[in-house]
C-alpha atoms as a PDB file:
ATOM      1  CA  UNK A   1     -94.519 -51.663  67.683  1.00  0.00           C
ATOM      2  CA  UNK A   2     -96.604 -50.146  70.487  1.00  0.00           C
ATOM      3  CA  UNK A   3     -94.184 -51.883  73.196  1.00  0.00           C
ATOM      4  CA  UNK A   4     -91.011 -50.249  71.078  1.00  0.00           C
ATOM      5  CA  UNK A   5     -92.731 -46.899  71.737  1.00  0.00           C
ATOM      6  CA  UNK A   6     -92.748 -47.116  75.117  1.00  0.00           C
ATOM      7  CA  UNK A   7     -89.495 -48.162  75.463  1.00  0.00           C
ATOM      8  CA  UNK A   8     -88.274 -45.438  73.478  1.00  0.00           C
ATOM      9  CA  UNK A   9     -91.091 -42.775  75.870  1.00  0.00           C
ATOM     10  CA  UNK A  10     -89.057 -44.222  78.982  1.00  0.00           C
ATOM     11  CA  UNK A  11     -85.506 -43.798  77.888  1.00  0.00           C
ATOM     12  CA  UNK A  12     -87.039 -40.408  76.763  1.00  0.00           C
ATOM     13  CA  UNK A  13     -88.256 -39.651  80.373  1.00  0.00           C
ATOM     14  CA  UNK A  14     -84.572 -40.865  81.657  1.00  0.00           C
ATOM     15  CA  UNK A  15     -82.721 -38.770  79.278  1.00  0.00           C
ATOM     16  CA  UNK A  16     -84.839 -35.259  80.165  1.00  0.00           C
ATOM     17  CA  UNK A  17     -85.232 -36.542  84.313  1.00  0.00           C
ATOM     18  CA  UNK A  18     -80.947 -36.479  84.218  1.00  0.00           C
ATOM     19  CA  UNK A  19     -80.621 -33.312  81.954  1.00  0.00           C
ATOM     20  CA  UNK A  20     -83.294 -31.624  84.352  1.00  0.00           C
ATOM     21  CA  UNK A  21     -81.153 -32.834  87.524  1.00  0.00           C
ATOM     22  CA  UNK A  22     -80.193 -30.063  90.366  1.00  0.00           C
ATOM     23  CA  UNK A  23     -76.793 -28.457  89.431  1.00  0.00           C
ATOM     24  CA  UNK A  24     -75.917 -25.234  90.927  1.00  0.00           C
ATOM     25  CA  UNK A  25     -76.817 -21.921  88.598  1.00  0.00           C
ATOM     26  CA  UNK A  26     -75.156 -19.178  88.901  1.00  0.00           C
ATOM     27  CA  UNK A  27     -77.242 -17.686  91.848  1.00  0.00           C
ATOM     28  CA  UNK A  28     -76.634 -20.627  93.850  1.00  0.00           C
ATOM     29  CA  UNK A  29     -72.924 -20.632  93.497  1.00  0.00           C
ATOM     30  CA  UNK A  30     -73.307 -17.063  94.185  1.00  0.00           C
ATOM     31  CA  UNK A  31     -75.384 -17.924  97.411  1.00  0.00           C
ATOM     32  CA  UNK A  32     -72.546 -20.164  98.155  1.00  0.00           C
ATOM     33  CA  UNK A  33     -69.686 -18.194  98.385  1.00  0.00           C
ATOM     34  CA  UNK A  34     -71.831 -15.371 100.213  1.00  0.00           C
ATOM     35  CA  UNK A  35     -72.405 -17.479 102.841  1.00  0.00           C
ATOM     36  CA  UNK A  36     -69.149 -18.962 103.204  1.00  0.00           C
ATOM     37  CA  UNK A  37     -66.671 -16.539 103.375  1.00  0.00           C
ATOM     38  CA  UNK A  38     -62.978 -17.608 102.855  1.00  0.00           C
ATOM     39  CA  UNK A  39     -63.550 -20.908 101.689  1.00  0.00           C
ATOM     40  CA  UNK A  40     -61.041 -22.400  99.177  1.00  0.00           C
ATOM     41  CA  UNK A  41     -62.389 -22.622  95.412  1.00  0.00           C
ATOM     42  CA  UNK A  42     -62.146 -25.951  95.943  1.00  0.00           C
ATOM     43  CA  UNK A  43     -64.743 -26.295  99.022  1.00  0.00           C
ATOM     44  CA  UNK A  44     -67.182 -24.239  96.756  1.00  0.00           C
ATOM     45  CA  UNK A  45     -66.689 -26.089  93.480  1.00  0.00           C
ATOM     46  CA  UNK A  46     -67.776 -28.913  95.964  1.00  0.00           C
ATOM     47  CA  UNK A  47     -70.478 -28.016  97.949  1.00  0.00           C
ATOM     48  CA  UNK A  48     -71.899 -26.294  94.898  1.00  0.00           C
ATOM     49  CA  UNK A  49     -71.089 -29.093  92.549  1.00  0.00           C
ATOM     50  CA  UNK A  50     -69.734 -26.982  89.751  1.00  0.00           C
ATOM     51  CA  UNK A  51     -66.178 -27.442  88.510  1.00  0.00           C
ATOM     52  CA  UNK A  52     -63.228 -25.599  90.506  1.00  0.00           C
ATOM     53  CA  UNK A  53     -62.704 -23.429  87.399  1.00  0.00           C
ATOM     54  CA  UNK A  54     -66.433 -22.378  87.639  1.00  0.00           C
ATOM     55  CA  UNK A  55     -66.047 -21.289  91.469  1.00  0.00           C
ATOM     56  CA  UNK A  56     -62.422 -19.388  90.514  1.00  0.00           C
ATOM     57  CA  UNK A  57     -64.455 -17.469  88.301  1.00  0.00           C
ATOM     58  CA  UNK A  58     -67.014 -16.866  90.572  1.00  0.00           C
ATOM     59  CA  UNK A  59     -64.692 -15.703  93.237  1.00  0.00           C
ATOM     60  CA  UNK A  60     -62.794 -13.874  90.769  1.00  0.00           C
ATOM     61  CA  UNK A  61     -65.826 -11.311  89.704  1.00  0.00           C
ATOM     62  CA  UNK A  62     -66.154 -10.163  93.850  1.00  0.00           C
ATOM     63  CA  UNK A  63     -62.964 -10.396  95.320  1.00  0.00           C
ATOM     64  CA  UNK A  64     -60.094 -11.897  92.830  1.00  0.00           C
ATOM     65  CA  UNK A  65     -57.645  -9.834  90.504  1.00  0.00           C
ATOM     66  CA  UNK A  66     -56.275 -12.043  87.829  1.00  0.00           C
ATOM     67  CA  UNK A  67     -52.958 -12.342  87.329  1.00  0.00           C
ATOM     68  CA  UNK A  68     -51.105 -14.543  84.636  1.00  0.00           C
ATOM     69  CA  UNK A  69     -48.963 -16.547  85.598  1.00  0.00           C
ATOM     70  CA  UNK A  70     -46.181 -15.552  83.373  1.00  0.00           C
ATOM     71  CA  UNK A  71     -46.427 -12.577  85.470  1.00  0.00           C
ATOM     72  CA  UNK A  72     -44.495 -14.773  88.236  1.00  0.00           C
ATOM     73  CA  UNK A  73     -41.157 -12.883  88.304  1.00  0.00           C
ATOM     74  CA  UNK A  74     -42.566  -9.797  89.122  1.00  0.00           C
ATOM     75  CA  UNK A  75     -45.010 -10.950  91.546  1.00  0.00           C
ATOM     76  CA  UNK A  76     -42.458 -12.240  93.322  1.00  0.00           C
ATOM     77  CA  UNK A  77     -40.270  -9.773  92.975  1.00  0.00           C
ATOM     78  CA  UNK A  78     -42.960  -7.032  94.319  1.00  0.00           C
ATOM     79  CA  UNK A  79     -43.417  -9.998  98.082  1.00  0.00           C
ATOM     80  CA  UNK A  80     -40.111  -9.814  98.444  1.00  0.00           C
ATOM     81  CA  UNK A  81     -40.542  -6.197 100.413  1.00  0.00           C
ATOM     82  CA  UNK A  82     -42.969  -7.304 102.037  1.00  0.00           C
ATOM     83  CA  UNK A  83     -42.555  -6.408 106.207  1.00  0.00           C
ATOM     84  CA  UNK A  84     -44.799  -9.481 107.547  1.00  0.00           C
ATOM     85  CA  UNK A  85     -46.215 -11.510 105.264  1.00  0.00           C
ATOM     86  CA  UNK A  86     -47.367 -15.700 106.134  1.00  0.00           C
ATOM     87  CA  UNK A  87     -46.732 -18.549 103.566  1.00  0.00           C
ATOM     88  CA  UNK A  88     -49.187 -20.814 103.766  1.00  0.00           C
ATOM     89  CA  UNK A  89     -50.093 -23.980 101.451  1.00  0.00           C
ATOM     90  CA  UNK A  90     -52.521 -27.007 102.089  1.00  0.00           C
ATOM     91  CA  UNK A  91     -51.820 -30.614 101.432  1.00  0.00           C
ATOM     92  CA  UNK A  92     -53.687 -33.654 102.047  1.00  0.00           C
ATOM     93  CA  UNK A  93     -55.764 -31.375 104.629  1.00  0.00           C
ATOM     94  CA  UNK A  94     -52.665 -30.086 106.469  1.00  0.00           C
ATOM     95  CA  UNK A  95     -51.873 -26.512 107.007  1.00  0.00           C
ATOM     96  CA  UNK A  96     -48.876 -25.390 106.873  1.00  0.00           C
ATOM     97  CA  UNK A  97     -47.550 -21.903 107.767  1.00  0.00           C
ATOM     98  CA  UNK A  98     -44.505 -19.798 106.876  1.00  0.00           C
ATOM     99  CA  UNK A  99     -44.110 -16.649 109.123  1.00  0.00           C
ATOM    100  CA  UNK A 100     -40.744 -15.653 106.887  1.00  0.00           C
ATOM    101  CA  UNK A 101     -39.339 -12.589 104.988  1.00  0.00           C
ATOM    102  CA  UNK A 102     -39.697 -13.331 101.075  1.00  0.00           C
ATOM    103  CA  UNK A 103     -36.324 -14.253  99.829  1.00  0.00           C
ATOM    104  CA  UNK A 104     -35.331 -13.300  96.382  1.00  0.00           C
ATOM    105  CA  UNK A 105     -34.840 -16.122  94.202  1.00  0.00           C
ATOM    106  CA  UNK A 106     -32.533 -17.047  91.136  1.00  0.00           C
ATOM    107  CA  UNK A 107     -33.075 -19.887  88.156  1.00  0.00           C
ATOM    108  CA  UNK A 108     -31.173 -22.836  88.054  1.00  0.00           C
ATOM    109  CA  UNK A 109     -31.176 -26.546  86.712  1.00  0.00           C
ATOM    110  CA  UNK A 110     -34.906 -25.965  85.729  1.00  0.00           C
ATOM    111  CA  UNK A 111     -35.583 -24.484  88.944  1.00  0.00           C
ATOM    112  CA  UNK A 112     -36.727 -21.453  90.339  1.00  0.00           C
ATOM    113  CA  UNK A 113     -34.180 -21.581  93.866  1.00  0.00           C
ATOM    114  CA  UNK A 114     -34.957 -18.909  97.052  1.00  0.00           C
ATOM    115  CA  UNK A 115     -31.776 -17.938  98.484  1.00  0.00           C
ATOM    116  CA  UNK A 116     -30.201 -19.031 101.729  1.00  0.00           C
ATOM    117  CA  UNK A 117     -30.594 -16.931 104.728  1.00  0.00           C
ATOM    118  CA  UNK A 118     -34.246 -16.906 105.331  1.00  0.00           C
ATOM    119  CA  UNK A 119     -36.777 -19.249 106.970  1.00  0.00           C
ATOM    120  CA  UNK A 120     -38.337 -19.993 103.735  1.00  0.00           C
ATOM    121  CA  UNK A 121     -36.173 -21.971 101.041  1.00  0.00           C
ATOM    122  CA  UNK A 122     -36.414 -24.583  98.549  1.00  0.00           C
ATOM    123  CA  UNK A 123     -37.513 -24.347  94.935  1.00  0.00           C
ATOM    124  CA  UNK A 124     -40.195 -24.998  92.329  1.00  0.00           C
ATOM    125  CA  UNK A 125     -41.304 -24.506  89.104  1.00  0.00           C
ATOM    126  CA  UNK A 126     -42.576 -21.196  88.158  1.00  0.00           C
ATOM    127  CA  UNK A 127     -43.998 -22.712  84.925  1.00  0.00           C
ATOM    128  CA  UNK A 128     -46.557 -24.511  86.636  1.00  0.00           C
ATOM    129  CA  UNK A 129     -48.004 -21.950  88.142  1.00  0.00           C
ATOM    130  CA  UNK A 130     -50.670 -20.946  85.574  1.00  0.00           C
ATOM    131  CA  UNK A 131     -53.066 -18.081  87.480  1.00  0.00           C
ATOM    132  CA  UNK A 132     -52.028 -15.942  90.299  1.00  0.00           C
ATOM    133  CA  UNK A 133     -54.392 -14.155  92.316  1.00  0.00           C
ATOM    134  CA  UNK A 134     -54.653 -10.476  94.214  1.00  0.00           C
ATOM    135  CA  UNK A 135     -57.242 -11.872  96.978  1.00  0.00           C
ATOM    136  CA  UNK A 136     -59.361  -9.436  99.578  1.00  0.00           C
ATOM    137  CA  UNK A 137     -62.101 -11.481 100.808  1.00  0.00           C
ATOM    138  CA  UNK A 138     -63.673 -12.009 104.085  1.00  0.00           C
ATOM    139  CA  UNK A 139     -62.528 -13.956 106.662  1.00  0.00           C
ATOM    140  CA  UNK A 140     -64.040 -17.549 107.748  1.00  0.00           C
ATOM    141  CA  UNK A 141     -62.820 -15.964 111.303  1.00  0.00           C
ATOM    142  CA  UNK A 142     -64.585 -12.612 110.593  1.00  0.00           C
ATOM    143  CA  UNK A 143     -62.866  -9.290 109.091  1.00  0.00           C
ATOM    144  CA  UNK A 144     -60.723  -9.575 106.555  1.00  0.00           C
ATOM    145  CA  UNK A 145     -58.213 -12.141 104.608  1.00  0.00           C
ATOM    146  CA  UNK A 146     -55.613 -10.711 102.111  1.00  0.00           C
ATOM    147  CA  UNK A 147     -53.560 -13.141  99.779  1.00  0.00           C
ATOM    148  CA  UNK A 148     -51.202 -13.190  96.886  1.00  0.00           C
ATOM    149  CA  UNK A 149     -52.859 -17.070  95.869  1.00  0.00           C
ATOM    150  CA  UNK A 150     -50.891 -18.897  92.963  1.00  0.00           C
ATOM    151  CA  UNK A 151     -52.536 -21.266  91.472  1.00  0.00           C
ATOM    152  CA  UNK A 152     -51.493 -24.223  89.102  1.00  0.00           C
ATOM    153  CA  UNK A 153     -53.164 -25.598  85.525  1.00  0.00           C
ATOM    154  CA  UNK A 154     -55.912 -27.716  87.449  1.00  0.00           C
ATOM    155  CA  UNK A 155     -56.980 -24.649  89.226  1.00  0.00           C
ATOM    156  CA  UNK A 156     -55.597 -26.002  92.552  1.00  0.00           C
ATOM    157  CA  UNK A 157     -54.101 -23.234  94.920  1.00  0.00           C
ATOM    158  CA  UNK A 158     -50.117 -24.359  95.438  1.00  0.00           C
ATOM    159  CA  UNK A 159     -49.695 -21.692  98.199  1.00  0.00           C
ATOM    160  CA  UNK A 160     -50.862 -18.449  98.917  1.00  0.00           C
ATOM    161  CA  UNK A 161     -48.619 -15.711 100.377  1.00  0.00           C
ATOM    162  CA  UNK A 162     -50.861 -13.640 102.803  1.00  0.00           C
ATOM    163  CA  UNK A 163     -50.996 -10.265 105.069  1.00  0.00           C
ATOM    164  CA  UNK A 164     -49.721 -11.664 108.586  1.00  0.00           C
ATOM    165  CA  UNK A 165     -51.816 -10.594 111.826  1.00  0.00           C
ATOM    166  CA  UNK A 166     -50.117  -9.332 114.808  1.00  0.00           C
ATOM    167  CA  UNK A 167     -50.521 -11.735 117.644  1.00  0.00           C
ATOM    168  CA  UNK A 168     -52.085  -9.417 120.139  1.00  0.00           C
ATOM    169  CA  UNK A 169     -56.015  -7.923 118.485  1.00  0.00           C
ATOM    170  CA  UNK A 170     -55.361 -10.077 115.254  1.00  0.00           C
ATOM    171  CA  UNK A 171     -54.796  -6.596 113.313  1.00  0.00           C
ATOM    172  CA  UNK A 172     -52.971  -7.099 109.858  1.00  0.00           C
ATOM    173  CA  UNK A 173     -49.218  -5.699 109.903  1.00  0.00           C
ATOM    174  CA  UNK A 174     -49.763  -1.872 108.658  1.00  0.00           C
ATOM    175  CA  UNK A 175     -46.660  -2.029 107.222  1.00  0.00           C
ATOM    176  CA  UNK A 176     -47.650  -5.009 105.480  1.00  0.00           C
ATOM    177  CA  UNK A 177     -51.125  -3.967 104.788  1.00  0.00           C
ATOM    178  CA  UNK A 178     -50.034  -1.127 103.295  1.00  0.00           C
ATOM    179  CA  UNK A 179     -48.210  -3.081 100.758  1.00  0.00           C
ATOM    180  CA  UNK A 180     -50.868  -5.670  99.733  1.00  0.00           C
ATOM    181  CA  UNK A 181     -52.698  -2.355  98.968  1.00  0.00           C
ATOM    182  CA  UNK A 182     -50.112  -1.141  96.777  1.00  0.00           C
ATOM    183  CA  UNK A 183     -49.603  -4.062  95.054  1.00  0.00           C
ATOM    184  CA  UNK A 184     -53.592  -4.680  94.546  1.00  0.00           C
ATOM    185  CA  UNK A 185     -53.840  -1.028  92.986  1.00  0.00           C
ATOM    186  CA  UNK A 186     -50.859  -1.579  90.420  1.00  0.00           C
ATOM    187  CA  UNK A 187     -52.685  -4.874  89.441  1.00  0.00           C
ATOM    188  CA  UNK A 188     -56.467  -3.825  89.044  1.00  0.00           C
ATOM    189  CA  UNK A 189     -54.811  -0.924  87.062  1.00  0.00           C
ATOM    190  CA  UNK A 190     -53.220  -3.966  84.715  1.00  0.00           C
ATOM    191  CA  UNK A 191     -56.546  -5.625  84.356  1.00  0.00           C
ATOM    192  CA  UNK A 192     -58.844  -2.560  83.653  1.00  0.00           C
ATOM    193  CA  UNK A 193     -56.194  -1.330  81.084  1.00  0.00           C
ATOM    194  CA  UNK A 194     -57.174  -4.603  79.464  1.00  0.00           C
ATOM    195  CA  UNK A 195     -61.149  -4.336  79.502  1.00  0.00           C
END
């Protein structure tokens, strides 16, 4: 009987060591992002072992404006004025960057297809993109990074359309700027009309 005790006193021991195991709280993850600015959601959620929907949410409170996704059409609608703006999406650890006008699209055998014309085309599914976000954060590089980030149902970023930098002083496009402003302001209007 007295061997079954201690048996049962180890697993006990086990059971509270693992449930009292390091796991980022909320002021780490907070630490986390403060000290690495511009990082993907998905570097945080790693390096501060939380789930990538915890570090969205994070991100979200100091520098995000959440957009629904259903929201696409007119998101899209609103880039495609943009003067300068930089497509850029990450796969498999590759970059890859767009420096192209915002062509309108139209829907078509399930697809969502950019016209012809500009540097960008191709098509996709606007259903998949679950959460879009108005980004101002800083910069890994220093100053400032501005984004229009759409995101997909695992909280994955499928591309983000950015503010574009002129090549000489690495100033954003005013023209540009001034439009990622706009569109930030119509947005965080949306959202506190909903608090």
């Amino acid at each position: 009987m007295r061997h079954r005790f201690a048996s049962f006193g180890l697993l006990l021991t086990f059971v509270l060591c693992v449930a009292a195991a390091p796991r980022a709280d909320a002021q780490s993850l907070a630490e986390t992002i403060k000290k690495n600015p511009g990082r993907s959601p998905e570097w945080i959620a790693e390096t501060a072992k939380v789930s990538r929907d915890e570090a969205v949410k994070a991100l979200v409170a100091g520098y995000r404006i959440p957009v629904d996704g259903g929201k696409f059409d007119e998101v899209w609608t609103k880039l495609t004025t943009w003067e300068n703006p930089l497509l850029i999406t990450i796969v498999a650890g590759s970059v890859i960057e767009v420096h192209s006008k915002i062509p309108k699209g139209k829907y078509d055998q399930g697809f969502f297809n950019l016209e012809d014309g500009a540097s960008l085309t191709g098509h996709f599914k606007p259903e998949n993109i679950k959460m879009i976000y108005i980004i101002e954060e800083p910069s890994r590089e220093g100053g400032v990074a501005r984004q229009v980030a759409f995101y997909d149902a695992d909280a994955k970023r499928v591309f983000g359309i950015f503010v574009d930098r002129k090549e000489s002083g690495g100033e954003h496009y005013p023209g540009t700027l001034a439009q990622f402003k706009e569109l930030q302001e119509f947005y965080r209007k949306q959202v506190a009309g909903k608090s």
